[in-house]
Protein backbone atom coordinates (compact mmCIF):
# COMPACT_ATOMS: atom_id res chain seq x y z
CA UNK A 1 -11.74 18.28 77.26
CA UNK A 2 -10.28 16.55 74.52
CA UNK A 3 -9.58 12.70 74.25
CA UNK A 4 -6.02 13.73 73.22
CA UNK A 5 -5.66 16.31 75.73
CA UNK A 6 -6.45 14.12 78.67
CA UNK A 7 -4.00 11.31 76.86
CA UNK A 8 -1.37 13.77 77.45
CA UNK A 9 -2.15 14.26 80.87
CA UNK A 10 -2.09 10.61 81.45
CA UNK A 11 1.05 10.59 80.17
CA UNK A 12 2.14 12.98 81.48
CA UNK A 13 1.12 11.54 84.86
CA UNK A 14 3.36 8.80 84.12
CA UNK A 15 6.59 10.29 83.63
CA UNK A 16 6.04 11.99 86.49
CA UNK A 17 5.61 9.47 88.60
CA UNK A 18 7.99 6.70 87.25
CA UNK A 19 10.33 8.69 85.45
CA UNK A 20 13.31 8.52 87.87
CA UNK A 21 12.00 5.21 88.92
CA UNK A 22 14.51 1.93 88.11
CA UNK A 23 12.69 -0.71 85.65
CA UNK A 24 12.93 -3.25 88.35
CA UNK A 25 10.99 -0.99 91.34
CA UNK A 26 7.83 -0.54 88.67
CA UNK A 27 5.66 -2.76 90.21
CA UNK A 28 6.93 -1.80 93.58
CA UNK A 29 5.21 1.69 93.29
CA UNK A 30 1.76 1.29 95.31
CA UNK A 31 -0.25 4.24 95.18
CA UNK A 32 -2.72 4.57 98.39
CA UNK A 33 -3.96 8.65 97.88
CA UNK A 34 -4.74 10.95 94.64
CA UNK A 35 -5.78 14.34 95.46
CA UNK A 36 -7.51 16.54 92.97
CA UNK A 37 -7.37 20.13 93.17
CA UNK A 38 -9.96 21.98 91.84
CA UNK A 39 -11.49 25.70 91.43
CA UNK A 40 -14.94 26.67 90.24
CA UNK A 41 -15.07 30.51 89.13
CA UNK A 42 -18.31 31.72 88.74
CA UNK A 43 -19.70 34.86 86.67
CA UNK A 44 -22.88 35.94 88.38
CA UNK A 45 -25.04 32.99 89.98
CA UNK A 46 -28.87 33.11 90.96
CA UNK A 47 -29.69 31.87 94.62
CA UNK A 48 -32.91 31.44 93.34
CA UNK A 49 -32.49 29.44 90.96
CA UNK A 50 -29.80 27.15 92.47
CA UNK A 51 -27.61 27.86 89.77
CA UNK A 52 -25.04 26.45 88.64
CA UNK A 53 -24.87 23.48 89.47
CA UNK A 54 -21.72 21.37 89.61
CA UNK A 55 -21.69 17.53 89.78
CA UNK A 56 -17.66 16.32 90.09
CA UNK A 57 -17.00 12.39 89.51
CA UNK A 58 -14.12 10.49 91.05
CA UNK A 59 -13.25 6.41 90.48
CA UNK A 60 -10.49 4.72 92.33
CA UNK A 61 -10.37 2.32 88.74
CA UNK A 62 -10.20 3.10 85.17
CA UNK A 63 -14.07 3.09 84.62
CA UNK A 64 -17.39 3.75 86.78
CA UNK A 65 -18.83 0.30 86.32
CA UNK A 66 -18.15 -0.54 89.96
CA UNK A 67 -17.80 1.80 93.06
CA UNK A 68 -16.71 5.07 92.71
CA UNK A 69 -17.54 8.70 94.04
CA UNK A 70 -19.94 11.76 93.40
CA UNK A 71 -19.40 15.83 94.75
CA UNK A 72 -22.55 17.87 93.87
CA UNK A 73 -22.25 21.83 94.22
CA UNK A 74 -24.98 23.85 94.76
CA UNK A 75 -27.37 20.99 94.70
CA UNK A 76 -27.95 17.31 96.07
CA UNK A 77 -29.55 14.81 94.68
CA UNK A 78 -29.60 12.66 96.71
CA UNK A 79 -32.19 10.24 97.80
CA UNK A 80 -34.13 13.10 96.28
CA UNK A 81 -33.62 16.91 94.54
CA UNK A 82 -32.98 19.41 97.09
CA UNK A 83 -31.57 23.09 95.93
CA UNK A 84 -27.75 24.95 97.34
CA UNK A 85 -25.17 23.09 99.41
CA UNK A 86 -23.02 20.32 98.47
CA UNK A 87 -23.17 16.79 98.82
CA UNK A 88 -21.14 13.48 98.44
CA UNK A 89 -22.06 10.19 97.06
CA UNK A 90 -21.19 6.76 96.68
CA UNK A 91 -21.72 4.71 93.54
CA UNK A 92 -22.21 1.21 92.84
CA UNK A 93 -22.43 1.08 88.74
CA UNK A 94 -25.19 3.69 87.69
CA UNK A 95 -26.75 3.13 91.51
CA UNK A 96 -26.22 6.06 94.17
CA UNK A 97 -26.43 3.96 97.53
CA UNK A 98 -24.70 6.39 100.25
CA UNK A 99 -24.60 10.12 100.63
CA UNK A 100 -23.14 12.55 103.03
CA UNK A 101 -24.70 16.18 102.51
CA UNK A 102 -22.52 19.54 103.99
CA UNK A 103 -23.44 21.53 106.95
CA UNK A 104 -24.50 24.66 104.26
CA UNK A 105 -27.56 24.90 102.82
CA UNK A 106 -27.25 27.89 101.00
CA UNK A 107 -26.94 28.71 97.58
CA UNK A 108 -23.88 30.26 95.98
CA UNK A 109 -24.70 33.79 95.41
CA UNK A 110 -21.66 35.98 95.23
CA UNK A 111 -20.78 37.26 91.90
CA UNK A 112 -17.12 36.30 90.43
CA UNK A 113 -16.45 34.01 93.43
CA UNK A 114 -13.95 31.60 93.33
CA UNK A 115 -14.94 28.37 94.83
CA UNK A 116 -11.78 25.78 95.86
CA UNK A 117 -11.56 22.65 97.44
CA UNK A 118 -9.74 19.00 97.07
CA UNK A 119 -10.82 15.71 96.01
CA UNK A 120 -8.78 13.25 98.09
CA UNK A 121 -9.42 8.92 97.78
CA UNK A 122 -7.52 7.28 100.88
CA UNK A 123 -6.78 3.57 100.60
CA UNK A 124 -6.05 1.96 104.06
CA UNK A 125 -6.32 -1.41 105.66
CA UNK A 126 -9.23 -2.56 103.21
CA UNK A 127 -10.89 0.71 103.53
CA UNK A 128 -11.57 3.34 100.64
CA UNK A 129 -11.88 6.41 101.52
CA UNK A 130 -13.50 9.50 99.60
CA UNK A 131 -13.67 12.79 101.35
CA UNK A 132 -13.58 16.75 100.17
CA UNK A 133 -11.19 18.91 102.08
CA UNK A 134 -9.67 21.83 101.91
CA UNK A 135 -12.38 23.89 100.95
CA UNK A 136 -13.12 27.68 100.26
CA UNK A 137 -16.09 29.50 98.67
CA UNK A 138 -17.21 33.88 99.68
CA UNK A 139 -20.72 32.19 99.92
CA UNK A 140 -20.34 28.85 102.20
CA UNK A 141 -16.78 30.04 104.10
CA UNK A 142 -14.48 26.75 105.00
CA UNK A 143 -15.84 23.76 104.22
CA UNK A 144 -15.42 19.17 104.12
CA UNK A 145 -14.32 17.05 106.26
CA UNK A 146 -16.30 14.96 108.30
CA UNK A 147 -19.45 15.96 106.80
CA UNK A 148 -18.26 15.19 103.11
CA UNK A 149 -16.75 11.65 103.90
CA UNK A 150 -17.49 8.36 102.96
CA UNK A 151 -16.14 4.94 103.90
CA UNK A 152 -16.11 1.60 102.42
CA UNK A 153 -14.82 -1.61 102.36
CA UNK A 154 -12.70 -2.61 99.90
CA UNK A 155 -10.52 -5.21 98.13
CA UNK A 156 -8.67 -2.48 95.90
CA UNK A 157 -4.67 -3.42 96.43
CA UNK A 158 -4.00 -0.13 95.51
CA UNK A 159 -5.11 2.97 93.42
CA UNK A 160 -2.97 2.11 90.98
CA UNK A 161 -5.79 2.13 88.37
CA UNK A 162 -7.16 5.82 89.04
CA UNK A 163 -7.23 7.66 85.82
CA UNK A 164 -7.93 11.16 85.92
CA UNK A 165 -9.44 11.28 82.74
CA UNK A 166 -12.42 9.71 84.39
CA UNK A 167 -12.50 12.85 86.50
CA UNK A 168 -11.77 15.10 83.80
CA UNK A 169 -14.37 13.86 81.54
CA UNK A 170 -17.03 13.09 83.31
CA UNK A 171 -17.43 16.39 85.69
CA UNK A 172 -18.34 20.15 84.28
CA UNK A 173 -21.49 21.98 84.79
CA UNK A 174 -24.93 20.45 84.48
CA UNK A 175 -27.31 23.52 84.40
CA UNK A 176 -26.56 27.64 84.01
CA UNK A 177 -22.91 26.65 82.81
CA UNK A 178 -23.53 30.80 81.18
CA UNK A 179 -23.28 31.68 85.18
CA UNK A 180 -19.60 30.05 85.32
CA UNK A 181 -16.32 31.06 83.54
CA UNK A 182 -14.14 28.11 84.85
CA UNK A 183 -14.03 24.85 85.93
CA UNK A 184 -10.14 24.12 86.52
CA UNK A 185 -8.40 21.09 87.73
CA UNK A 186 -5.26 22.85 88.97
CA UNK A 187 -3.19 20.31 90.52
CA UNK A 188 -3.12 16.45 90.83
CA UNK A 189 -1.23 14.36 94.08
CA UNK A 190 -0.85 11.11 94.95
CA UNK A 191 1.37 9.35 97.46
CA UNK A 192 2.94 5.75 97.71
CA UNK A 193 3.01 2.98 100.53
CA UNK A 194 6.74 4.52 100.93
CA UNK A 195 5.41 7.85 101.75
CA UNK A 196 6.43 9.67 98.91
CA UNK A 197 4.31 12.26 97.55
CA UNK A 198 4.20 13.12 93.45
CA UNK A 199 2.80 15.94 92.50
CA UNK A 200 1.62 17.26 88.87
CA UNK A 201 0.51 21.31 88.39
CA UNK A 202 -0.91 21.12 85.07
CA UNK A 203 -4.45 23.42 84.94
CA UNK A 204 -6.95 21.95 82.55
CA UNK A 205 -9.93 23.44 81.76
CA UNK A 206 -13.01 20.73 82.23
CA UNK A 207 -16.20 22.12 80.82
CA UNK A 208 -15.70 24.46 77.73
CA UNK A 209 -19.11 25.59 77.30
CA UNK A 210 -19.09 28.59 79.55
CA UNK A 211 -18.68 32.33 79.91
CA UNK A 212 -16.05 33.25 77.75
């Protein structure tokens, strides 16, 4: 991904979310969730090998010097290397210091599966939330929730300051990115104090070295 492509999207973002908004109700618009949609399609992977493996980043700020989240497909890392499932992790700077790991243990092994789930951040009451939901793969079935949550305190007043050009640059495919065609963020959310929910569709392709 480009540096001008994601400027776009930022951009892009911010039409869309104060573009039919007054001047004077700018710094009325509190953003408290951002959802990112994403789907992993994968050429042929080998159980054996673990691979690929897919580690996804997502900051509730601009930048990853201070707290922000970790998804790991197909691997964790987490307080040590351990091979399949999926796992979520907390950040402090360039310190891992919580993880969650899935219920599967597996490896993905299906060829030309499509593997879908969300990325959701959840400010409420002084508490950040990161969680995956929503998700879908032929080789683990339905999976996050409970098992791929994290909570923590915080003094955030908002998300205002997400960017998902932190996302979109630093995820993609850390080993066997041959064994994947894909890795698409398909669709971006996030919702206001007010309840109301902005949505972008806009696919971008994260990681360009893969299958053609």
């Amino acid at each position: 991904m480009t540096a001008s492509r994601i400027r776009v999207l930022v951009l892009l973002l911010v039409v869309a979310v104060i573009g039919t908004a007054r001047p004077s109700d700018l710094l009325a618009i509190q953003v408290v969730t951002v959802e990112e949609h994403w789907e992993l399609r994968l050429g042929e992977p080998d159980a054996n090998l673990s691979a690929p493996q897919v580690t996804m980043t997502m900051s509730p700020t601009s930048n990853l010097s201070g707290r922000h989240f970790v998804f790991t497909l197909n691997h964790r890392t987490y307080p040590q290397y351990s091979p399949g499932g999926m796992q979520v992790q907390r950040w402090d700077g360039e310190n891992a210091v919580d993880s969650h790991s899935g219920s599967s243990t597996s490896a993905l092994w299906h060829t030309g599966e499509v593997v879908a789930w969300v990325q959701r951040l959840h400010l409420d009451d002084g508490q950040l939330t990161f969680e995956v939901v929503d998700g879908e793969s032929e080789s683990w079935g339905s999976f996050g929730g409970d098992d791929l949550r994290l909570h923590v305190a915080s003094n955030l007043p908002n998300l205002n300051d997400y960017r998902p050009g932190v996302s979109i640059e630093e995820s993609g495919v850390g080993y066997a990115g041959n064994r994947v065609h894909s890795l698409t963020l398909s669709r971006l959310i996030w919702i206001t104090t007010d309840g109301v929910t902005y949505e972008l569709t806009a696919p971008i392709d994260v990681d360009t070295d893969l299958d053609p």
